[in-house]
PDB file of N, CA and C in Angstrom:
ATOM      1  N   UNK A   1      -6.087 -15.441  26.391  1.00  0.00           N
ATOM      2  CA  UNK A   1      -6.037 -16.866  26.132  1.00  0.00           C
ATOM      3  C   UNK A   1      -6.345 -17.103  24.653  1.00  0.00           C
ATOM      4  N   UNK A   2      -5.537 -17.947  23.924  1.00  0.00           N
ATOM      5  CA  UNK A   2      -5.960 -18.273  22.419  1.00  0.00           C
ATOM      6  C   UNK A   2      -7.269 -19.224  22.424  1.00  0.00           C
ATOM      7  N   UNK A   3      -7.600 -19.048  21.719  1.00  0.00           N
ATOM      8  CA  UNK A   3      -8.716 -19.864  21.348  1.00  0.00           C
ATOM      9  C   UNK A   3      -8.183 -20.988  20.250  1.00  0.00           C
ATOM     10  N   UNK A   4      -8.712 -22.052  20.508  1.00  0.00           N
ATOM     11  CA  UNK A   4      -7.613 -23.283  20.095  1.00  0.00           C
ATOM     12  C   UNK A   4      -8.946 -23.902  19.114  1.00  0.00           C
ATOM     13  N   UNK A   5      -9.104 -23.817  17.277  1.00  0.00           N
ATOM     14  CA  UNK A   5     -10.197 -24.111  16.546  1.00  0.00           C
ATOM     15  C   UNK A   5      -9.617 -25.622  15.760  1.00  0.00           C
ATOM     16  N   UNK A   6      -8.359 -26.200  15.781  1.00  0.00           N
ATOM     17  CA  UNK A   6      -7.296 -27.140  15.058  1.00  0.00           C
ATOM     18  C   UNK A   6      -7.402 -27.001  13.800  1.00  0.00           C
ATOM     19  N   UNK A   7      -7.292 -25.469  13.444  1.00  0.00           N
ATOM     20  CA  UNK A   7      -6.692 -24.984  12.077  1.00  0.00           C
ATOM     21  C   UNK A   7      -5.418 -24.588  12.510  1.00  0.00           C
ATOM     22  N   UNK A   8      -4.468 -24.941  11.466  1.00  0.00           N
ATOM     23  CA  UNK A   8      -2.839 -24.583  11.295  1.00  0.00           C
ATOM     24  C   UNK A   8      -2.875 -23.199  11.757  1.00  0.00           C
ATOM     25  N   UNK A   9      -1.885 -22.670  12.608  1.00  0.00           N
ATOM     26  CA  UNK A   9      -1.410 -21.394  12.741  1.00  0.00           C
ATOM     27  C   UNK A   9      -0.737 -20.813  11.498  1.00  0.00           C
ATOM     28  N   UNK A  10      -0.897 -20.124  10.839  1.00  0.00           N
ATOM     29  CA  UNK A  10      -0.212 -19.203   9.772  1.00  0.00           C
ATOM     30  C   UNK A  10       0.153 -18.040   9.924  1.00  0.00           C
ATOM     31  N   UNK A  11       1.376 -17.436   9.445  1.00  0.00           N
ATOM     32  CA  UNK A  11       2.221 -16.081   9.676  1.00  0.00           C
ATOM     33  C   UNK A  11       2.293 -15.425   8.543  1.00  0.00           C
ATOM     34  N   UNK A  12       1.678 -14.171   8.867  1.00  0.00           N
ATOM     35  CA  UNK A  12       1.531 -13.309   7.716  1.00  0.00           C
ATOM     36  C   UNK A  12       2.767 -12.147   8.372  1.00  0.00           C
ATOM     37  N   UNK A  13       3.471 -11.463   7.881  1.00  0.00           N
ATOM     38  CA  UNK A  13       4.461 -10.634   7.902  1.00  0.00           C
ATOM     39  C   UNK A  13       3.763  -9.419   7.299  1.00  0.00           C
ATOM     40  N   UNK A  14       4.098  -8.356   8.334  1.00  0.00           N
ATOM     41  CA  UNK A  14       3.529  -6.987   8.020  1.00  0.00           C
ATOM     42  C   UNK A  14       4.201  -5.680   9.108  1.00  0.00           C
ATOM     43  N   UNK A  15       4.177  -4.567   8.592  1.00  0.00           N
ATOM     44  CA  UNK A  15       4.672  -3.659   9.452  1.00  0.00           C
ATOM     45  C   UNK A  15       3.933  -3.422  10.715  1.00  0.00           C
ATOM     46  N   UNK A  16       4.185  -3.522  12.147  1.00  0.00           N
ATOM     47  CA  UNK A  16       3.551  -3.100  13.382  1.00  0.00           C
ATOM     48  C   UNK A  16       2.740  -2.299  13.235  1.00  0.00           C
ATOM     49  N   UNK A  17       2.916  -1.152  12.452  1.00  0.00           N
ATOM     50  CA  UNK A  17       1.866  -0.047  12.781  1.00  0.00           C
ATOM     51  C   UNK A  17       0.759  -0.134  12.104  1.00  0.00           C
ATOM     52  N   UNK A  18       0.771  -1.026  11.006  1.00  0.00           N
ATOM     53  CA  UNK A  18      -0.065  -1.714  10.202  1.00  0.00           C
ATOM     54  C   UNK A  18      -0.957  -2.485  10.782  1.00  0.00           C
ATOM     55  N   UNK A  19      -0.107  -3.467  11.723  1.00  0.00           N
ATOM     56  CA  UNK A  19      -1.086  -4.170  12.444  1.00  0.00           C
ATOM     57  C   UNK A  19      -1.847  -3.968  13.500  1.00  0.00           C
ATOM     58  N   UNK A  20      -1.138  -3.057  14.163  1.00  0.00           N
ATOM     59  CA  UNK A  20      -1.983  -2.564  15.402  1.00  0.00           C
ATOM     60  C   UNK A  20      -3.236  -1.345  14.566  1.00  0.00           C
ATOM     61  N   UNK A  21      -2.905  -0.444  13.721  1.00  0.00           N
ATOM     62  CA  UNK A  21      -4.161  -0.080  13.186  1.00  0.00           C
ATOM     63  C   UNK A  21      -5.444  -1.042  12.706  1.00  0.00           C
ATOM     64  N   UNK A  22      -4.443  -2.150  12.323  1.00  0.00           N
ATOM     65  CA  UNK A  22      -5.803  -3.168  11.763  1.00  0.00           C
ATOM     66  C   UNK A  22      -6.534  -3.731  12.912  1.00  0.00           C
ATOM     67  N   UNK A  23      -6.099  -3.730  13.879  1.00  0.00           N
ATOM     68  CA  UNK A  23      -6.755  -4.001  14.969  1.00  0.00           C
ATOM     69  C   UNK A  23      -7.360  -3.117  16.235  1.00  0.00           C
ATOM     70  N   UNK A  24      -7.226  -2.038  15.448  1.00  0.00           N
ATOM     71  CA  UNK A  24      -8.075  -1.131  16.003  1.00  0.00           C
ATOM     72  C   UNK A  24      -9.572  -0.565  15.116  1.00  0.00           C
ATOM     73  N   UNK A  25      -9.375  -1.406  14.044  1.00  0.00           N
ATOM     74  CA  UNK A  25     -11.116  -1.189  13.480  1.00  0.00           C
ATOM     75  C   UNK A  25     -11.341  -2.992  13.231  1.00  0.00           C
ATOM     76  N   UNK A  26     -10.634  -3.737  13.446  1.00  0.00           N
ATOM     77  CA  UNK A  26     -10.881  -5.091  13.543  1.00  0.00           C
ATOM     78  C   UNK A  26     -11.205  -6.074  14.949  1.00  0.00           C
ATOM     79  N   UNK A  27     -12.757  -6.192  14.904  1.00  0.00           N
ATOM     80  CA  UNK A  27     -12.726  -7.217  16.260  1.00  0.00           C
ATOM     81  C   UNK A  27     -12.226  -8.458  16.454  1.00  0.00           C
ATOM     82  N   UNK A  28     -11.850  -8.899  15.505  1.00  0.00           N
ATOM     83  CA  UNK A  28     -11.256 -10.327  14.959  1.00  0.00           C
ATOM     84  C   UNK A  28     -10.303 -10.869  14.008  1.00  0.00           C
ATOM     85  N   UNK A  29      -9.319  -9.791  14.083  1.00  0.00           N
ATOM     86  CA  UNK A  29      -8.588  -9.498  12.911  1.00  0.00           C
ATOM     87  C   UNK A  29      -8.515 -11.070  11.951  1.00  0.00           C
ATOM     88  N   UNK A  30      -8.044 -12.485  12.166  1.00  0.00           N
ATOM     89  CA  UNK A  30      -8.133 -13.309  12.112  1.00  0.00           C
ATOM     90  C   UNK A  30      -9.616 -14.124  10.897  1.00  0.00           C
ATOM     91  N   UNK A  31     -10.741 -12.899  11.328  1.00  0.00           N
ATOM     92  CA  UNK A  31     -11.954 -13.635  10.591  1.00  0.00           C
ATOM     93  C   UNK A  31     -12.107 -12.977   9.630  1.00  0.00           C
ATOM     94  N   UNK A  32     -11.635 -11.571  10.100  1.00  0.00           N
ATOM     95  CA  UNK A  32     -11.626 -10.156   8.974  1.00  0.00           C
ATOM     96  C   UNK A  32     -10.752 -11.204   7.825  1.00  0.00           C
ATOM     97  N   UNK A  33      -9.849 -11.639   7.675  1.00  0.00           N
ATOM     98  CA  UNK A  33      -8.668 -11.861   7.355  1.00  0.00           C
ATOM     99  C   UNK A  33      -9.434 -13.262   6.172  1.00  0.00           C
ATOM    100  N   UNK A  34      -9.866 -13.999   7.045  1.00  0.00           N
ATOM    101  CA  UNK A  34     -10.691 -15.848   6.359  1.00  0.00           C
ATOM    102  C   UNK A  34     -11.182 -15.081   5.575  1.00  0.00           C
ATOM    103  N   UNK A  35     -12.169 -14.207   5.671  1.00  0.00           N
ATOM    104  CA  UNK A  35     -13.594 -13.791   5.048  1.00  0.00           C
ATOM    105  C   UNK A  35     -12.950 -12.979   3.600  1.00  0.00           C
ATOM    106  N   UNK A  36     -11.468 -11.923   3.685  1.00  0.00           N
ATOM    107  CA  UNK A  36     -11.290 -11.368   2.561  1.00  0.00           C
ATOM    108  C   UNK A  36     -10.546 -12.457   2.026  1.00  0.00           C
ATOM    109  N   UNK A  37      -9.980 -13.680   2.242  1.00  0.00           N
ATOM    110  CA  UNK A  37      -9.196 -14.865   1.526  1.00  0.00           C
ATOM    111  C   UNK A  37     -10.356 -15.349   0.754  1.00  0.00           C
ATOM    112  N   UNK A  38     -11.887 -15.147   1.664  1.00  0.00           N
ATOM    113  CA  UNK A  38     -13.025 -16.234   0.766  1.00  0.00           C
ATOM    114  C   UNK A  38     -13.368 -15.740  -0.532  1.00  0.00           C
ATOM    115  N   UNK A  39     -13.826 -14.329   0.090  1.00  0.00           N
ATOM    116  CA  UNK A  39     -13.894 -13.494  -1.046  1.00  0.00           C
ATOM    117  C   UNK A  39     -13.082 -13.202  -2.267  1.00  0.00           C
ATOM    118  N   UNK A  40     -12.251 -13.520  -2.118  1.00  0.00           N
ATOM    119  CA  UNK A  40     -10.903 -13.256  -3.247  1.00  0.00           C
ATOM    120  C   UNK A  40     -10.744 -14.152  -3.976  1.00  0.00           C
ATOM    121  N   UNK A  41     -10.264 -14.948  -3.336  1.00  0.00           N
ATOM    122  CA  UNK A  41     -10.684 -16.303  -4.180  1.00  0.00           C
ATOM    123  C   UNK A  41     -12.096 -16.934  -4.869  1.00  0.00           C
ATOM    124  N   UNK A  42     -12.714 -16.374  -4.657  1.00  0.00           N
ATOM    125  CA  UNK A  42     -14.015 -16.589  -5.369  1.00  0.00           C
ATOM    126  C   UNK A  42     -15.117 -17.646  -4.640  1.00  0.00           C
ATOM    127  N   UNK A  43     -14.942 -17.723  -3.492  1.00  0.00           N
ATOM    128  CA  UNK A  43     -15.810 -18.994  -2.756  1.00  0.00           C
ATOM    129  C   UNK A  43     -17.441 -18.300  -2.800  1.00  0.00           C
ATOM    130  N   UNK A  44     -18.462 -19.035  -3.387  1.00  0.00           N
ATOM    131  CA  UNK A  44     -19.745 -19.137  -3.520  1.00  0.00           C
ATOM    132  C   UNK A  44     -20.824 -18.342  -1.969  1.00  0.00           C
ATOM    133  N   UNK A  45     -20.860 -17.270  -1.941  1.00  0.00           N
ATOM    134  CA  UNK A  45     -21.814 -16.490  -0.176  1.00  0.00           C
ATOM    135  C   UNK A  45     -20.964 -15.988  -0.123  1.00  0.00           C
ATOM    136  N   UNK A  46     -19.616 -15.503  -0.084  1.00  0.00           N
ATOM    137  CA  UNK A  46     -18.668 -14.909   0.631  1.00  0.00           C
ATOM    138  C   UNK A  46     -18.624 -13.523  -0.116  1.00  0.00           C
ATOM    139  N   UNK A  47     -19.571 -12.182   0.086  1.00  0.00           N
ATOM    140  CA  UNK A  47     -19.036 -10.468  -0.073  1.00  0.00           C
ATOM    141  C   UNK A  47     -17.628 -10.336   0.399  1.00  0.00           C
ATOM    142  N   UNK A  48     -17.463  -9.160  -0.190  1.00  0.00           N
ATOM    143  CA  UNK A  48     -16.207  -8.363   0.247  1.00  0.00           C
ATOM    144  C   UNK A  48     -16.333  -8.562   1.696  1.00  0.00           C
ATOM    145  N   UNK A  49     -15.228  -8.085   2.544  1.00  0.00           N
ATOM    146  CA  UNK A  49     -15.536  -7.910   3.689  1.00  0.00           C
ATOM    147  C   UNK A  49     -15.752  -5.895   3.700  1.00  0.00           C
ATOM    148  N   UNK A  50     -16.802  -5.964   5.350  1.00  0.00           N
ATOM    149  CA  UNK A  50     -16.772  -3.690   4.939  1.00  0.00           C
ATOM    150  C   UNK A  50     -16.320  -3.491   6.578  1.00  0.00           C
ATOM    151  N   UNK A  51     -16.085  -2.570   6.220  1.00  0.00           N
ATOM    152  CA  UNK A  51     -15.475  -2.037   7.019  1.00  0.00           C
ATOM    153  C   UNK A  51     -16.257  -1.627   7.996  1.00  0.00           C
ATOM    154  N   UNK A  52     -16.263  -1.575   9.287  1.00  0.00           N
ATOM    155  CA  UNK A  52     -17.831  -1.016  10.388  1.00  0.00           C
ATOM    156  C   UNK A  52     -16.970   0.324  10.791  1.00  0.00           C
ATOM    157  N   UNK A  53     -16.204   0.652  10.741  1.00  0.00           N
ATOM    158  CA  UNK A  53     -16.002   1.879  11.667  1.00  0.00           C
ATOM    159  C   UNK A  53     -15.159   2.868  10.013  1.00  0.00           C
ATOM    160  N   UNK A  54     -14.791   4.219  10.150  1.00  0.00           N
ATOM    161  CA  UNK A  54     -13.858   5.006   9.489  1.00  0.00           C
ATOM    162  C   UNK A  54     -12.597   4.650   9.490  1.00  0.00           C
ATOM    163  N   UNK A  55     -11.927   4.697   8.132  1.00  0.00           N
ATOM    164  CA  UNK A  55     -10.457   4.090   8.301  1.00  0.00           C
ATOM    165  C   UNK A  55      -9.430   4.838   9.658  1.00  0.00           C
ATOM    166  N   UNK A  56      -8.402   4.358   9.723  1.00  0.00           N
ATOM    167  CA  UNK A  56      -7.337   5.118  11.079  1.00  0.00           C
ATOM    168  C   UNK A  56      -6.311   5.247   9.874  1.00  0.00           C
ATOM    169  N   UNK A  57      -5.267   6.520   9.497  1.00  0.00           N
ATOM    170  CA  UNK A  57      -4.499   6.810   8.932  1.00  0.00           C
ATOM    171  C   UNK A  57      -3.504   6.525   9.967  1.00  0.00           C
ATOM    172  N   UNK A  58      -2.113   6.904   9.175  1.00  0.00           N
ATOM    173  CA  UNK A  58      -0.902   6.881  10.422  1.00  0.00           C
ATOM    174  C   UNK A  58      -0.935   8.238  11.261  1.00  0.00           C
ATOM    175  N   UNK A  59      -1.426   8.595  10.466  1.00  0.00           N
ATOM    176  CA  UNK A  59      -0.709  10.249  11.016  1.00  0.00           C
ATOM    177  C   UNK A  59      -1.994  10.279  12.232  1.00  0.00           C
ATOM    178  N   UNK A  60      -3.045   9.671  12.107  1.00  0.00           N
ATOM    179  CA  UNK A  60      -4.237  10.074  13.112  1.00  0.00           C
ATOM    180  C   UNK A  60      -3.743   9.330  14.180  1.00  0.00           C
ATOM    181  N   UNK A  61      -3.369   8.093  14.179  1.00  0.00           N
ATOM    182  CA  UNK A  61      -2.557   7.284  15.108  1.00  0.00           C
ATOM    183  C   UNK A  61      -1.751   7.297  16.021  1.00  0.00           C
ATOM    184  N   UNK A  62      -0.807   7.841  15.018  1.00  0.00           N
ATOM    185  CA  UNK A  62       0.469   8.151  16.021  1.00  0.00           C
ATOM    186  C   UNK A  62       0.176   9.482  17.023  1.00  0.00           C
ATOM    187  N   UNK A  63      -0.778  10.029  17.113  1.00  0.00           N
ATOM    188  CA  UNK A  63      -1.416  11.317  17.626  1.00  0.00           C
ATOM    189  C   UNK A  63      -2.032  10.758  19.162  1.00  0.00           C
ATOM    190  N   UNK A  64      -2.571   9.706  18.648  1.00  0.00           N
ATOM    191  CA  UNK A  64      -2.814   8.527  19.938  1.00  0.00           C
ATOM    192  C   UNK A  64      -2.309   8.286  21.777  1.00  0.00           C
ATOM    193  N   UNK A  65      -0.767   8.423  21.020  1.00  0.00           N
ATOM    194  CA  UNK A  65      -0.301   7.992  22.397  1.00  0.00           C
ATOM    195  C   UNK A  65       0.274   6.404  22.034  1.00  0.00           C
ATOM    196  N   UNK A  66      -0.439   5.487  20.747  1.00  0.00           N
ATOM    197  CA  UNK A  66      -0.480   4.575  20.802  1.00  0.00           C
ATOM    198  C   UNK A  66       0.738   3.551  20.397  1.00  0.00           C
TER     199      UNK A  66
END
């Protein structure tokens, strides 16, 4: 079920395997996502975002099954 916050839906375009890796070290891909826009842009409290788990390469991936 989406969770409905009445912020605009926005479409970011990216390769599948891209995204499904990002969402395999991302619990929220979505906040991961706000938080490196805050940061980048320079908004006042907002760190980098870090990473909690070891990156996933392709090659470890596709080894998956996934």
């Amino acid at each position: 079920m989406t969770k409905i916050t009445g912020t605009p839906i926005r479409t970011v375009r990216m390769d599948d395997s891209l995204w499904k890796r990002f969402g395999k070290v991302a619990d929220d891909r979505s906040a991961v996502l706000r938080a490196f826009i805050h940061w980048y842009i320079g908004d006042e409290g907002w760190p980098m975002p870090t990473r909690k788990v070891e990156p996933i390469t392709e090659a470890e991936d596709s080894h998956s099954g996934a």
